[in-house]
Protein backbone atom coordinates (compact mmCIF):
# COMPACT_ATOMS: atom_id res chain seq x y z
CA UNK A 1 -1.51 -17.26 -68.60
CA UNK A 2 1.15 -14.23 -67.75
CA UNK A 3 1.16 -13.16 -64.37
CA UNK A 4 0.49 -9.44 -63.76
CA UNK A 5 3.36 -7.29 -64.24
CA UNK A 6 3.03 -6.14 -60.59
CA UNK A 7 3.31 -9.93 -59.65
CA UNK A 8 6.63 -10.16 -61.50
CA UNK A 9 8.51 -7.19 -60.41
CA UNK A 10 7.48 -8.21 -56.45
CA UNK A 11 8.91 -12.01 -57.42
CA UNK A 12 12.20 -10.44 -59.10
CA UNK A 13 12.95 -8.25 -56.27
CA UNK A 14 12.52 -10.66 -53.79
CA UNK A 15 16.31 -12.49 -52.58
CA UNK A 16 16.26 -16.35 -52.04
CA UNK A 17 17.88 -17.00 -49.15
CA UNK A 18 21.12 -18.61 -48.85
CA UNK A 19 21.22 -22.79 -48.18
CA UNK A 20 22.99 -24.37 -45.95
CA UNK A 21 23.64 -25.20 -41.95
CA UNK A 22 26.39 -22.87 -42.12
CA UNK A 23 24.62 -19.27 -42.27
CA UNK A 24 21.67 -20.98 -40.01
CA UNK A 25 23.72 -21.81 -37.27
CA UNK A 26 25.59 -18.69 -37.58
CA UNK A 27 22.47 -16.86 -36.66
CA UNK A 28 21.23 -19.05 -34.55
CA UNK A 29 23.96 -18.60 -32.10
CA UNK A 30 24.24 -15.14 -32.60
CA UNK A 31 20.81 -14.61 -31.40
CA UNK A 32 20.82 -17.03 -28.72
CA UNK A 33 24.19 -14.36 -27.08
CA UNK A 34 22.14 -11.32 -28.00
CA UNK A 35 19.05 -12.92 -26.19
CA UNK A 36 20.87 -14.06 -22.80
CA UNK A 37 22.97 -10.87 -22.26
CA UNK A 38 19.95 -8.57 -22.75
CA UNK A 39 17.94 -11.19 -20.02
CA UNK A 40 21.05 -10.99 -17.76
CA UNK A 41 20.66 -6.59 -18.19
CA UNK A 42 17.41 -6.70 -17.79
CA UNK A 43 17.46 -8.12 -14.30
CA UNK A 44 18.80 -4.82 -13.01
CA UNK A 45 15.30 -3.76 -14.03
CA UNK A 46 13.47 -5.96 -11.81
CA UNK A 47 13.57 -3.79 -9.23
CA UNK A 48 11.91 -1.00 -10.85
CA UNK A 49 9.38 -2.57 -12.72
CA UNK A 50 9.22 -6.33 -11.99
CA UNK A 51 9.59 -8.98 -14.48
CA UNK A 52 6.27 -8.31 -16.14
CA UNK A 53 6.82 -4.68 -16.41
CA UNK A 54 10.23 -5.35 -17.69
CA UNK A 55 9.00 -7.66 -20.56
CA UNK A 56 6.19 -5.39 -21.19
CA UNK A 57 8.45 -2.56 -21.76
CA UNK A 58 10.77 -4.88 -23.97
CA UNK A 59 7.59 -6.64 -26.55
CA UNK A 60 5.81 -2.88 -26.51
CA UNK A 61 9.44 -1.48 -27.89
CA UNK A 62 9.91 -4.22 -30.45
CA UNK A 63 6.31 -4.14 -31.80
CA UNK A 64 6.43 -0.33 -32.53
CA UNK A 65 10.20 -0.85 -34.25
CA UNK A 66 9.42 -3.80 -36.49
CA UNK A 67 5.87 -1.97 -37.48
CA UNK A 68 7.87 0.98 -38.37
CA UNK A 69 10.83 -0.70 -40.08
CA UNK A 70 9.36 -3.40 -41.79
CA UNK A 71 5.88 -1.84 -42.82
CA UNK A 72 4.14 -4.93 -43.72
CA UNK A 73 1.51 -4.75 -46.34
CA UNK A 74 -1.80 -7.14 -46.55
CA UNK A 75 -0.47 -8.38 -49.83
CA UNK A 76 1.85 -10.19 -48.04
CA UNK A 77 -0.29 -12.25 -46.04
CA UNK A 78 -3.10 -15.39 -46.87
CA UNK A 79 -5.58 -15.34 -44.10
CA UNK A 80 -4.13 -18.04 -42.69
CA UNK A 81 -0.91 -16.75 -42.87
CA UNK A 82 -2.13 -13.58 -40.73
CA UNK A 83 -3.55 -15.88 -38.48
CA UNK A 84 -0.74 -18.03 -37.61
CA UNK A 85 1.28 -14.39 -37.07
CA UNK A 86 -1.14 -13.57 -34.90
CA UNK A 87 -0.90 -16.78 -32.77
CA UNK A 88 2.70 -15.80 -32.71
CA UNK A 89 2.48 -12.91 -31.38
CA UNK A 90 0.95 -14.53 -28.40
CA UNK A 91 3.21 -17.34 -28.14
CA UNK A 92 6.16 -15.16 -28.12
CA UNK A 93 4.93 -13.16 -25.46
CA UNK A 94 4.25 -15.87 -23.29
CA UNK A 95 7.79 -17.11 -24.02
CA UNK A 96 9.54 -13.97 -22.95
CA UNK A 97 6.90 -12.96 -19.97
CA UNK A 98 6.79 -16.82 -18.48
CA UNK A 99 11.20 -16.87 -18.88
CA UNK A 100 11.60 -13.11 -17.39
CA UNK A 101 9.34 -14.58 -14.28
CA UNK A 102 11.84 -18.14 -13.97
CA UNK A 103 14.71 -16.23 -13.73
CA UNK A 104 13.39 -13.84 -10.55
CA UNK A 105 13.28 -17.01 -8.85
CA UNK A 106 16.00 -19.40 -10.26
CA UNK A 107 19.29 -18.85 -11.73
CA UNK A 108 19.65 -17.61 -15.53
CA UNK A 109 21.27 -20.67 -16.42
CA UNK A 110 18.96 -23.63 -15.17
CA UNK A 111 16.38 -21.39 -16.63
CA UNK A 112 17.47 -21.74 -19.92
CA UNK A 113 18.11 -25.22 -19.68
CA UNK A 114 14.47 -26.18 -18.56
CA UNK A 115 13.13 -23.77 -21.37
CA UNK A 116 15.35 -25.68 -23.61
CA UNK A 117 13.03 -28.43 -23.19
CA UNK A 118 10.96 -27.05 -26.20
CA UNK A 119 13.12 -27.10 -28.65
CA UNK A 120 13.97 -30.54 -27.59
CA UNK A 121 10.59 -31.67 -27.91
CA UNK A 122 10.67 -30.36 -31.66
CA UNK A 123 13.17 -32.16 -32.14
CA UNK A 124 12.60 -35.54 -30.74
CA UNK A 125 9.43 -35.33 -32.72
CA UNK A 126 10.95 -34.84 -35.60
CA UNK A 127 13.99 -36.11 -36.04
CA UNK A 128 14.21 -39.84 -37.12
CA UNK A 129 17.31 -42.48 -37.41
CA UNK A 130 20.37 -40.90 -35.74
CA UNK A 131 19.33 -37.66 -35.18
CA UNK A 132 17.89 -38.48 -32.50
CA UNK A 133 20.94 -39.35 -30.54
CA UNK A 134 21.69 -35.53 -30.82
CA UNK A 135 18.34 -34.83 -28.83
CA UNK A 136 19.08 -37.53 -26.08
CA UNK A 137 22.72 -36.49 -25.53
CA UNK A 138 21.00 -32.66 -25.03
CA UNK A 139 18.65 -34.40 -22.63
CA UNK A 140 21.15 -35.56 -20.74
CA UNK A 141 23.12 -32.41 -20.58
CA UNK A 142 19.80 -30.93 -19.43
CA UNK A 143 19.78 -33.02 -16.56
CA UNK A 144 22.98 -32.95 -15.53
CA UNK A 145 22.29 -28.89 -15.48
CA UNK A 146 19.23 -28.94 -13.62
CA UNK A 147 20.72 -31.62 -10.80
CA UNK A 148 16.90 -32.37 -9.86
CA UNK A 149 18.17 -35.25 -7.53
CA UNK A 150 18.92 -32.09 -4.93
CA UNK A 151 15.43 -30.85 -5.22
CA UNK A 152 17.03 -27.07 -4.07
CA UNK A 153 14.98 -25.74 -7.01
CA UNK A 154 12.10 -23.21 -6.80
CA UNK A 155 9.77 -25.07 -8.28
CA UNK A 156 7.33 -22.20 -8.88
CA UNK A 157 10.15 -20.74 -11.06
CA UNK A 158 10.63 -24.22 -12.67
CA UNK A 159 6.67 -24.14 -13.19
CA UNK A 160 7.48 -20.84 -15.06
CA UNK A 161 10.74 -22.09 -17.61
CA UNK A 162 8.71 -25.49 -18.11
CA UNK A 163 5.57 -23.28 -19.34
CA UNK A 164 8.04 -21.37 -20.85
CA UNK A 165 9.09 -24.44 -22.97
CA UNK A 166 5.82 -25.17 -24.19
CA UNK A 167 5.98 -21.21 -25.95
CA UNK A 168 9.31 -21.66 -27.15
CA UNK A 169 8.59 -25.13 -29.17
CA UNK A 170 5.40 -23.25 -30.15
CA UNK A 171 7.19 -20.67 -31.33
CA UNK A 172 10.04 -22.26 -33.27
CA UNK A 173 6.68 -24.02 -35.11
CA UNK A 174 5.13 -21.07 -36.30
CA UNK A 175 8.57 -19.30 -36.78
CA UNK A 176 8.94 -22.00 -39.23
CA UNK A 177 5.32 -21.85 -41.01
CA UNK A 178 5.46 -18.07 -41.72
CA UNK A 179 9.13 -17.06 -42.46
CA UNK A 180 8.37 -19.89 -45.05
CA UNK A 181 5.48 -18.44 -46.43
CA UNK A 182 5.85 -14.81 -45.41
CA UNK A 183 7.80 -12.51 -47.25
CA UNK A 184 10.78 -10.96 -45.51
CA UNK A 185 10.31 -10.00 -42.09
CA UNK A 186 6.84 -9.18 -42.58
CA UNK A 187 5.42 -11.88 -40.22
CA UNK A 188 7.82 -11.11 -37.85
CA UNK A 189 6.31 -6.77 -38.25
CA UNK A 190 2.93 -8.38 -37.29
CA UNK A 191 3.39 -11.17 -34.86
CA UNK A 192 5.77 -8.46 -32.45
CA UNK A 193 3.22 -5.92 -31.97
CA UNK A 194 0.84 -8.53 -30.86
CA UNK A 195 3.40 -10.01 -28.38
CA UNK A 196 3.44 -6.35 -27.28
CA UNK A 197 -0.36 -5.69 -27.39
CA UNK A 198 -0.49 -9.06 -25.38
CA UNK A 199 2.06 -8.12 -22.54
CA UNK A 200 0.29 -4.83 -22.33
CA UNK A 201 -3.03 -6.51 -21.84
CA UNK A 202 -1.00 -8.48 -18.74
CA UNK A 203 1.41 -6.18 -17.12
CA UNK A 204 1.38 -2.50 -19.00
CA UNK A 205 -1.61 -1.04 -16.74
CA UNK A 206 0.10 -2.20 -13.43
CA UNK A 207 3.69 -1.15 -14.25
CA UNK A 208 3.02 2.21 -16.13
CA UNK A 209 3.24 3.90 -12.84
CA UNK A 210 6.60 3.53 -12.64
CA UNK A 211 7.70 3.76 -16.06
CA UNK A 212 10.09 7.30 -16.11
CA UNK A 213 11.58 8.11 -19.25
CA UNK A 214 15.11 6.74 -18.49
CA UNK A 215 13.53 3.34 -17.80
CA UNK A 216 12.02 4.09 -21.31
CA UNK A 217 15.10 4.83 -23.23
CA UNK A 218 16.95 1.79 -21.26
CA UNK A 219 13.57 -0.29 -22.92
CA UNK A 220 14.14 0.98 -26.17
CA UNK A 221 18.01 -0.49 -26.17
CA UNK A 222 16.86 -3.65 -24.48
CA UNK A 223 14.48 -4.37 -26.81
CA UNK A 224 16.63 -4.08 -29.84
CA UNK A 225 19.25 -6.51 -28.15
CA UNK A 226 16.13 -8.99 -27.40
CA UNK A 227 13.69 -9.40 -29.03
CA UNK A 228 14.24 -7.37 -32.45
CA UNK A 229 17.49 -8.24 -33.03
CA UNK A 230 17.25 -12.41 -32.45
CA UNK A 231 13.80 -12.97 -33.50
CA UNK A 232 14.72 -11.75 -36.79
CA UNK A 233 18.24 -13.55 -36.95
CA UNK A 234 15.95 -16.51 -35.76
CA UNK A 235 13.05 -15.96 -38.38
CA UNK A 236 16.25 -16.20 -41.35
CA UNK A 237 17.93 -19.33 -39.60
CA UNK A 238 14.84 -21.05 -39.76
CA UNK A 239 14.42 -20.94 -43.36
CA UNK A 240 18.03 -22.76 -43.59
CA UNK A 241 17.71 -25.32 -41.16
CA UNK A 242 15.16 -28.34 -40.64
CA UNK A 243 13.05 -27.48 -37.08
CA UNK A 244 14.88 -30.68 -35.79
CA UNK A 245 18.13 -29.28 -36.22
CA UNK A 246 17.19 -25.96 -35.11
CA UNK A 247 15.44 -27.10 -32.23
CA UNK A 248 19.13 -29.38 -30.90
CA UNK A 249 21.06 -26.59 -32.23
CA UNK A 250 19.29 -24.16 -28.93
CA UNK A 251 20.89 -26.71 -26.73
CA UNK A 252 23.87 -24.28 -26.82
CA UNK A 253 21.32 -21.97 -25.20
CA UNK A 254 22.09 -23.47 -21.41
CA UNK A 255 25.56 -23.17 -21.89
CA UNK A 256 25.82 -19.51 -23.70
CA UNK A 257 23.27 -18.43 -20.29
CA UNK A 258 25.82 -20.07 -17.67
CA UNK A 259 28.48 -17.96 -19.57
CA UNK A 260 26.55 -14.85 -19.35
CA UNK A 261 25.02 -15.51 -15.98
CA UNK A 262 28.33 -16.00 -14.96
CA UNK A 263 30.29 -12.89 -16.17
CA UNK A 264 27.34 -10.45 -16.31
CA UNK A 265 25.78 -12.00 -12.34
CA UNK A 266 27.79 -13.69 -11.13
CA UNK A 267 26.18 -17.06 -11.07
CA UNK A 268 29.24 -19.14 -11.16
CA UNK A 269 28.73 -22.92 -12.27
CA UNK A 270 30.00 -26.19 -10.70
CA UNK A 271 31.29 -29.06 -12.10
CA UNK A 272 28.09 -31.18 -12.72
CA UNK A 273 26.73 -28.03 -14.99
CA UNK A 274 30.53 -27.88 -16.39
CA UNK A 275 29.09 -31.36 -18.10
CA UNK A 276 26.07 -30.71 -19.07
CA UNK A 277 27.34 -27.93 -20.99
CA UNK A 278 29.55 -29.94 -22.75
CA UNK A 279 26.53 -32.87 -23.80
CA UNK A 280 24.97 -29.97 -24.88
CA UNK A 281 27.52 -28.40 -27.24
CA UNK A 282 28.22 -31.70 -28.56
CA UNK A 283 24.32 -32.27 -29.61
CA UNK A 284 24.39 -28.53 -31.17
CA UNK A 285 27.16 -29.07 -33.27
CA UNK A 286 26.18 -32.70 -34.34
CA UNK A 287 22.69 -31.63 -34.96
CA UNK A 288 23.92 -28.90 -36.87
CA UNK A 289 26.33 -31.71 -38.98
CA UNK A 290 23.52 -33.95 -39.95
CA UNK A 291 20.22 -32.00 -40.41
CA UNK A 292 19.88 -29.16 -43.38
CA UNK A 293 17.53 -27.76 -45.29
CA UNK A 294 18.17 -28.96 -48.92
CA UNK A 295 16.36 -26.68 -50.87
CA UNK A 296 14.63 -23.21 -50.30
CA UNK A 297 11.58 -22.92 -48.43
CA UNK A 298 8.58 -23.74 -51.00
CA UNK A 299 5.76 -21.99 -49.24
CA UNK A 300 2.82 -20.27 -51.91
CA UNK A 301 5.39 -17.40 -51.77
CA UNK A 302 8.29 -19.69 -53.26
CA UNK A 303 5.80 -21.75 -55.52
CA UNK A 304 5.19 -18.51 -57.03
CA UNK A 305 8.33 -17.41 -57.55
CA UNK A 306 9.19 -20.92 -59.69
CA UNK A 307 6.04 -20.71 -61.37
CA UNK A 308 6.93 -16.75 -62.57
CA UNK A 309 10.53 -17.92 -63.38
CA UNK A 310 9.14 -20.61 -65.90
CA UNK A 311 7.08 -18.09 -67.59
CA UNK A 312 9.01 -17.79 -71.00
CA UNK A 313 9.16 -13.94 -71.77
CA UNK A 314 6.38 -12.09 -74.18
């Protein structure tokens, strides 16, 4: 039987994405800078507002945008589909609230390489053979950046990035299940304002008193630099890359937040770090070498799509 016309013209105008590591891990990085330069400029916030208000003002700014740009319509969604956008939402904003209150109390860079230990967990879960070696060579670089034998870090704020790792790997799951099965960005347009409805519900009512409309506008610029901007680089890289190679490929994220800690405050590295950067670029880039998507997502969305395109016309 002929699908509806209306079915036909939403398949034909929809793009496939791209294939390939290349474009993935492209965006990938690119949203890994935008995210750790706008943590390192929103620390200059933290006086004013504290690192819940600061990631409230951030999630509540990015819901409203994506709603507004995107405009997602219930055709788009399944009701599980809307469901797993909703658990999103609340994933993400436990990702960005639990990371923004690590980094008041250790520095950006160990930070990132603790939260990094969600993505690795994605990966070492799924990655067979020797992909794996990727995962335990970004292990290692983890350690060597976190130098636990010292025991000189907070550990409440390693309590934080560690509970912080357990929403990122979260969220690079569900990232996965509904850009797959989502159309566009149109997961992304619901699962942001719930983030933002979410860090209302935990920091909005005790940091609106000391919101002024400066601190509003500077909210409104951080929150395209992170989270608009990135999520949605990271909601396209995910549909080109297996979750085990984009969960390695974050292990640049350490090293990218000891570069920006670094130049944007001053948190210089030593030598130890110096090497677990490097194990940690070396598992990015070999994860990206041997783990690619093959073929374009086949959520209902896609199975659609290649059951339209074998229609033979009227």
């Amino acid at each position: 039987m002929t699908p509806p016309e209306s079915t036909l013209r939403r398949t034909a105008s929809r793009p496939h994405p791209p294939v390939g590591a290349g474009g993935g891990a492209v965006m990938a990085i690119a949203s890994m800078f935008c995210v750790q330069l706008g943590l390192a400029l929103s620390v200059h916030l933290f006086d004013q507002l504290g690192p819940l208000g600061t990631a409230w003002l951030r999630l509540a700014w990015a819901g409203v945008l994506l709603l507004a740009l995107v405009r997602p319509r219930p055709s788009d969604f399944t009701r599980e589909d809307l469901l797993a956008s909703v658990v999103l939402g609340a994933a993400t904003a436990g990702l960005m609230i639990l990371f923004m209150c690590a980094v008041t109390r250790i520095p950006l860079g160990t930070a990132s390489a603790l939260e990094f230990l969600g993505p690795l967990a994605v990966a070492m879960y799924a990655g067979r053979g020797g992909r794996r070696v990727w995962a335990l060579t970004a292990a290692l670089g983890v350690l060597l950046l976190t130098e636990p034998w010292h025991g000189a870090v907070d550990p409440v704020g390693v309590g934080f990035a560690l509970a912080a790792a357990v929403c990122w790997a979260a969220y690079i799951l569900l990232t996965r299940r509904v850009g797959d099965r989502v159309t566009g960005l149109s997961g992304l347009a619901v699962s942001m304002p719930v983030a933002g409805l979410v860090a209302t519900l935990a920091a909005g009512p005790s940091a609106l008193g000391d919101v002024t409309w400066p601190l509003v506008l500077t909210g409104l610029a951080l929150a395209v630099l992170h989270p608009v901007v990135p999520f949605s680089l990271e909601f396209l890289a995910l549909r080109r890359l297996t979750t085990t190679a984009f969960g390695t490929l974050m292990c640049l994220e350490p090293a990218v937040a000891l570069v920006i800690g670094a130049v944007a405050l001053g948190q210089i590295p030593g030598p130890v770090s110096a090497v677990g950067v490097m194990c940690v670029v070396i598992a990015g880039i070999g994860a990206t070498r041997t783990d690619t998507r093959a073929t374009p997502p086949a959520g209902d969305h896609g199975r659609a799509a290649e059951r339209v395109d074998a229609v033979p016309p009227a």
